[in-house]
PDB file of N, CA and C in Angstrom:
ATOM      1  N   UNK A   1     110.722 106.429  44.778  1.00  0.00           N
ATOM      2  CA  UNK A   1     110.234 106.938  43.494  1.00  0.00           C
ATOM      3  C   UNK A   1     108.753 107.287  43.635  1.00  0.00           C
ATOM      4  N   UNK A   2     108.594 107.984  43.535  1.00  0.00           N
ATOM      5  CA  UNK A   2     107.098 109.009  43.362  1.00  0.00           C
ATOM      6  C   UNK A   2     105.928 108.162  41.958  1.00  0.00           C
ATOM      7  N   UNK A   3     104.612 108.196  42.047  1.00  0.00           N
ATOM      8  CA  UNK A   3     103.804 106.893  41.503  1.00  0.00           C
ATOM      9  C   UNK A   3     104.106 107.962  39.728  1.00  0.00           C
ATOM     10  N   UNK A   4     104.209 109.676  40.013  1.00  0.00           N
ATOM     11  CA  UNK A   4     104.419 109.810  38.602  1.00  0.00           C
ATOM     12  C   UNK A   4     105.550 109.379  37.954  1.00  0.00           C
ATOM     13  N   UNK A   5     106.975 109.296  38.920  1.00  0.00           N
ATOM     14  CA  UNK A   5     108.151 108.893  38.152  1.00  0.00           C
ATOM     15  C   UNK A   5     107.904 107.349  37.340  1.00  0.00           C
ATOM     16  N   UNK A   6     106.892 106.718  38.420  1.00  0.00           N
ATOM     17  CA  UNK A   6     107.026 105.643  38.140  1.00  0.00           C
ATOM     18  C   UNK A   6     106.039 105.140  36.946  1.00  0.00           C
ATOM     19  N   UNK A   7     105.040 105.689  36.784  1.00  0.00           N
ATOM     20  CA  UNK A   7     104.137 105.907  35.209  1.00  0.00           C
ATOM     21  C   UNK A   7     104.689 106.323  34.207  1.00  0.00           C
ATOM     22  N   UNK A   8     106.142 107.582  34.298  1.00  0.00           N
ATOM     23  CA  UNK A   8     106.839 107.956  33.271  1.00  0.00           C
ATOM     24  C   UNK A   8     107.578 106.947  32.590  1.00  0.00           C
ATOM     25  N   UNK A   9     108.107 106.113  34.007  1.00  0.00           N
ATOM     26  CA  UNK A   9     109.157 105.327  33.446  1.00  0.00           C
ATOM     27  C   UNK A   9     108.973 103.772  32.881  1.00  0.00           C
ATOM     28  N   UNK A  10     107.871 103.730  33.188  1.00  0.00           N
ATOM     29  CA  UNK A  10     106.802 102.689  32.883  1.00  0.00           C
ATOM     30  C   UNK A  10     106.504 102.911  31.338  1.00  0.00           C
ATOM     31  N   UNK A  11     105.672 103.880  31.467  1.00  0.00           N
ATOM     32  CA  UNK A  11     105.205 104.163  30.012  1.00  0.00           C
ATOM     33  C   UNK A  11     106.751 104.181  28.801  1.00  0.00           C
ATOM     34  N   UNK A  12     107.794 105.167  29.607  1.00  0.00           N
ATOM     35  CA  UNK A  12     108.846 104.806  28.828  1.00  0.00           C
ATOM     36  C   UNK A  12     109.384 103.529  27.753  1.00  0.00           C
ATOM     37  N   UNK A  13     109.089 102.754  29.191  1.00  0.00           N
ATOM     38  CA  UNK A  13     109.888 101.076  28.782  1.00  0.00           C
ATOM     39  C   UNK A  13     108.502 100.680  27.576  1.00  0.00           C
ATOM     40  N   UNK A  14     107.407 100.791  28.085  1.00  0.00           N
ATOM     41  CA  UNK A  14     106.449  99.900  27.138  1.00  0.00           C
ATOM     42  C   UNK A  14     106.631 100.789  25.735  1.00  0.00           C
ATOM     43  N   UNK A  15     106.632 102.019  25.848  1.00  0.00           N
ATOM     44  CA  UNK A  15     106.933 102.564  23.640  1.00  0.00           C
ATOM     45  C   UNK A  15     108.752 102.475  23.748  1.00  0.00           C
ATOM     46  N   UNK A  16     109.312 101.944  24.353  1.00  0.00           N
ATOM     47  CA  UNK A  16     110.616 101.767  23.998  1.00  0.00           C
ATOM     48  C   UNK A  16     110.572 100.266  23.191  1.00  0.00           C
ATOM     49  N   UNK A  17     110.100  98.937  23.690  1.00  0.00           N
ATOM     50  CA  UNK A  17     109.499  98.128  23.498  1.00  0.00           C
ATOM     51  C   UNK A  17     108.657  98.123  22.272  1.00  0.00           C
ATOM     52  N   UNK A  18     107.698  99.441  22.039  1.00  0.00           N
ATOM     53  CA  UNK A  18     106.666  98.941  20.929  1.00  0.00           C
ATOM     54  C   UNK A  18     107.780  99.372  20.132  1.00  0.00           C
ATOM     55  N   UNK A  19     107.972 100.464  20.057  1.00  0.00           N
ATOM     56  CA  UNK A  19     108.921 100.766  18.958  1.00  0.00           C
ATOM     57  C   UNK A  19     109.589 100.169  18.094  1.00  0.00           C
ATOM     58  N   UNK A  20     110.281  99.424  19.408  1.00  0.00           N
ATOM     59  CA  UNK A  20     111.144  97.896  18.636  1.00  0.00           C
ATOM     60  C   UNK A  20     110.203  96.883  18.033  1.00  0.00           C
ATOM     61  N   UNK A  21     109.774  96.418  18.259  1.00  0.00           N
ATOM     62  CA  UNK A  21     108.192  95.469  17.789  1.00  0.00           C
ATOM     63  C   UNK A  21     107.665  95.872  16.528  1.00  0.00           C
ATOM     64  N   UNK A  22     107.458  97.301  16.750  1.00  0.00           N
ATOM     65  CA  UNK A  22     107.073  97.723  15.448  1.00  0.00           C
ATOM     66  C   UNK A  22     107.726  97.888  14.274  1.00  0.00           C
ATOM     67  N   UNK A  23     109.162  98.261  14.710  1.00  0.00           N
ATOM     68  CA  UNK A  23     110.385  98.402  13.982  1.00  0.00           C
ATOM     69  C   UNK A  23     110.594  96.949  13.214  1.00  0.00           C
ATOM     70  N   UNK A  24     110.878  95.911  13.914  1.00  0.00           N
ATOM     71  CA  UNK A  24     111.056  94.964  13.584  1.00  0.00           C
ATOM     72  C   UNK A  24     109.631  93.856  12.819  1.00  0.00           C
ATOM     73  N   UNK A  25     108.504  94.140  12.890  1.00  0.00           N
ATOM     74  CA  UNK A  25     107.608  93.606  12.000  1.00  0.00           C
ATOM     75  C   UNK A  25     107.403  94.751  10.311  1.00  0.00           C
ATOM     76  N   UNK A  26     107.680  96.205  10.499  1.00  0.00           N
ATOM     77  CA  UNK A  26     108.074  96.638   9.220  1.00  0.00           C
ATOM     78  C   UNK A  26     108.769  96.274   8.993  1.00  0.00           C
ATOM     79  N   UNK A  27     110.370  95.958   9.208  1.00  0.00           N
ATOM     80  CA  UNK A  27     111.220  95.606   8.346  1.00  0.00           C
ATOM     81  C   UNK A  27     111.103  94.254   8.097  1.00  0.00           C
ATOM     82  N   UNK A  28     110.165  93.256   8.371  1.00  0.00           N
ATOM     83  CA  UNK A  28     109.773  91.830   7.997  1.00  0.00           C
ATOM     84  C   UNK A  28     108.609  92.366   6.611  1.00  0.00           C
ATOM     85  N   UNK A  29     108.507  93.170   6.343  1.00  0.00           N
ATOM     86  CA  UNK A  29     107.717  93.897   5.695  1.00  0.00           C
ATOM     87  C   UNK A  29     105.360  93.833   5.712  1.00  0.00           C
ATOM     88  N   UNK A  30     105.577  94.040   6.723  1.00  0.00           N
ATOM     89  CA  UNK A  30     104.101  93.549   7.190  1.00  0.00           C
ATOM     90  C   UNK A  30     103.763  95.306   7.962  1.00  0.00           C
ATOM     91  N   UNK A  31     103.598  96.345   7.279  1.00  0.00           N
ATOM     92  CA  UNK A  31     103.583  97.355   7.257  1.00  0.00           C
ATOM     93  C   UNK A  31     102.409  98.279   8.276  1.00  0.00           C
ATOM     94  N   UNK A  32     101.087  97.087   8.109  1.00  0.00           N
ATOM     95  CA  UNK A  32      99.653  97.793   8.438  1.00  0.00           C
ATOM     96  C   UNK A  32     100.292  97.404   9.906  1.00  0.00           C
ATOM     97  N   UNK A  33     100.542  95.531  10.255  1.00  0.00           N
ATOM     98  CA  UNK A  33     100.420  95.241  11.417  1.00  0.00           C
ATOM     99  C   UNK A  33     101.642  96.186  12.398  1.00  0.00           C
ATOM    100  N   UNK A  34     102.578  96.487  11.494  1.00  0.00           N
ATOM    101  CA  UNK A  34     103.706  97.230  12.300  1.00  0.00           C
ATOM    102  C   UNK A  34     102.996  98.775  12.540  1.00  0.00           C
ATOM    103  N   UNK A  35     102.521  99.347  12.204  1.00  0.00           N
ATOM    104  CA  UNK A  35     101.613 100.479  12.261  1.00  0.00           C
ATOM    105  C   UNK A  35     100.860 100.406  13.449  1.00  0.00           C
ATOM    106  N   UNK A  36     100.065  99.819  13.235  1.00  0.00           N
ATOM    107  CA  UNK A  36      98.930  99.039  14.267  1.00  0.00           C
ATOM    108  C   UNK A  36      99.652  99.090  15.469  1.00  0.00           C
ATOM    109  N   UNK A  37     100.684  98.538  15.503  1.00  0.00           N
ATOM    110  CA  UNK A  37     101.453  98.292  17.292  1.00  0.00           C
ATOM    111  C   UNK A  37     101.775  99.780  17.583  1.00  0.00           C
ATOM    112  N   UNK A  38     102.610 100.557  16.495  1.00  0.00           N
ATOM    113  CA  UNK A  38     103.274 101.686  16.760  1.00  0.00           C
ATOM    114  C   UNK A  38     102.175 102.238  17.253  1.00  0.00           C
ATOM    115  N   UNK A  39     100.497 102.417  16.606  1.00  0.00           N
ATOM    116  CA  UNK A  39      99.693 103.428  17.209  1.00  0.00           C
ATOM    117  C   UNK A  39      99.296 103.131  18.486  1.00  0.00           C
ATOM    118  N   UNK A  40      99.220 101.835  18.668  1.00  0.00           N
ATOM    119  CA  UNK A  40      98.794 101.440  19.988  1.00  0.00           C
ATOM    120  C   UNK A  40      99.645 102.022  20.946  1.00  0.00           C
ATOM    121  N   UNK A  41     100.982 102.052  20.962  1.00  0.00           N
ATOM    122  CA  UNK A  41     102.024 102.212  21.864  1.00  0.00           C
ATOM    123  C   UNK A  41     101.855 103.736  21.669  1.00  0.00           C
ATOM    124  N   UNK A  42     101.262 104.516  20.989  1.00  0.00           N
ATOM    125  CA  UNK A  42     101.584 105.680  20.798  1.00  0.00           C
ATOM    126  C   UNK A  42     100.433 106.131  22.086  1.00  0.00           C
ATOM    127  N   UNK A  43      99.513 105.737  21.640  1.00  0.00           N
ATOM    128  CA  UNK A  43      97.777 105.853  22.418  1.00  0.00           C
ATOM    129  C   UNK A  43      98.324 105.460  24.124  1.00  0.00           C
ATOM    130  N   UNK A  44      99.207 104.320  24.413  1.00  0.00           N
ATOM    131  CA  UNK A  44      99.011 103.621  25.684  1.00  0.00           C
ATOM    132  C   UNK A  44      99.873 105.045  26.367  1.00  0.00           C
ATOM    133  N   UNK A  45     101.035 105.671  25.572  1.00  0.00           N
ATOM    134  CA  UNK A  45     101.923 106.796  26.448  1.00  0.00           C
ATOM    135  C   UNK A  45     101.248 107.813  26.485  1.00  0.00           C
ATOM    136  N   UNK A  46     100.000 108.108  25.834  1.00  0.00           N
ATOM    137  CA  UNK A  46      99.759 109.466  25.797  1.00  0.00           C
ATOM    138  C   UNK A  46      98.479 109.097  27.133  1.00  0.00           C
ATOM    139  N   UNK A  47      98.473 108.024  27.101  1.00  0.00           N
ATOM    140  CA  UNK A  47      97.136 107.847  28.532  1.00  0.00           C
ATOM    141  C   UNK A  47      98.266 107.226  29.731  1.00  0.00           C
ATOM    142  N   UNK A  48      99.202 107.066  29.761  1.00  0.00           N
ATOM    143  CA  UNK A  48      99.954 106.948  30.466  1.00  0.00           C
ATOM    144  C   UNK A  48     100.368 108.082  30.940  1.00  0.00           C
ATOM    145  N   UNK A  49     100.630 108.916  30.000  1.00  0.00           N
ATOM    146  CA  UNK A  49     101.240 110.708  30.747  1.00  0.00           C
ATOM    147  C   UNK A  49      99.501 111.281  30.922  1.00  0.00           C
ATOM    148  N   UNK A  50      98.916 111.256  30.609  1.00  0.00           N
ATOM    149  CA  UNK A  50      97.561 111.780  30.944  1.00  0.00           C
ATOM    150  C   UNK A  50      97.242 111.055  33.150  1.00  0.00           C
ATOM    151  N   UNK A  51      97.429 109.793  33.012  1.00  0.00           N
ATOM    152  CA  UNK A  51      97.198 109.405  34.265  1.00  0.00           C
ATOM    153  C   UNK A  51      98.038 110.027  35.247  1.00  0.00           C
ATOM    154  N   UNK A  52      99.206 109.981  35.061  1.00  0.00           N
ATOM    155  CA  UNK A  52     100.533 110.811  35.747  1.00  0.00           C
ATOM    156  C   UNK A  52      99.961 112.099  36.424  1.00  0.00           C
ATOM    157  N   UNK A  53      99.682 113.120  34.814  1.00  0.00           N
ATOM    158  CA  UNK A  53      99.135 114.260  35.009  1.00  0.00           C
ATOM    159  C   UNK A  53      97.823 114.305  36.272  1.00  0.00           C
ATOM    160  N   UNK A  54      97.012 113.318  36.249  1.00  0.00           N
ATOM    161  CA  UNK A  54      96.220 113.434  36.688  1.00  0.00           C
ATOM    162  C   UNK A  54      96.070 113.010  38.416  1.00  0.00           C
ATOM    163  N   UNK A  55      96.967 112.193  38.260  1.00  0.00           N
ATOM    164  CA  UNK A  55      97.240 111.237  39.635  1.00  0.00           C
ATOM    165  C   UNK A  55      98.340 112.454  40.727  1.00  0.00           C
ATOM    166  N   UNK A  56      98.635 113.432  39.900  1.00  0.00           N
ATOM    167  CA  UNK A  56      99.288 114.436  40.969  1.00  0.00           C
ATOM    168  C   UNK A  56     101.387 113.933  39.887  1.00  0.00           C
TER     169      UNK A  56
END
């Protein structure tokens, strides 16, 4: 596996993960903190495909 497959699939698993996290603290109804994770996870894939991009 090539280091970009492996940042894709990386980054994959971790917002597959927040998603759920986040999913599951909104529906506990705690709205800001479920937000909060979702953006984080949103921020970590988009510098995750940025490194990819960059790393070749």
């Amino acid at each position: 596996m090539t280091l970009k497959g492996a940042v894709w699939l990386w980054g994959v698993t971790i917002g597959l993960a927040t998603l759920g996290l986040a999913t599951l603290v909104v529906l506990h109804g705690r709205w800001g903190v479920g937000l909060l994770i979702l953006a984080g996870g949103a921020g970590f894939l988009l510098g995750a495909r940025w490194l990819a991009r960059v790393r070749g």
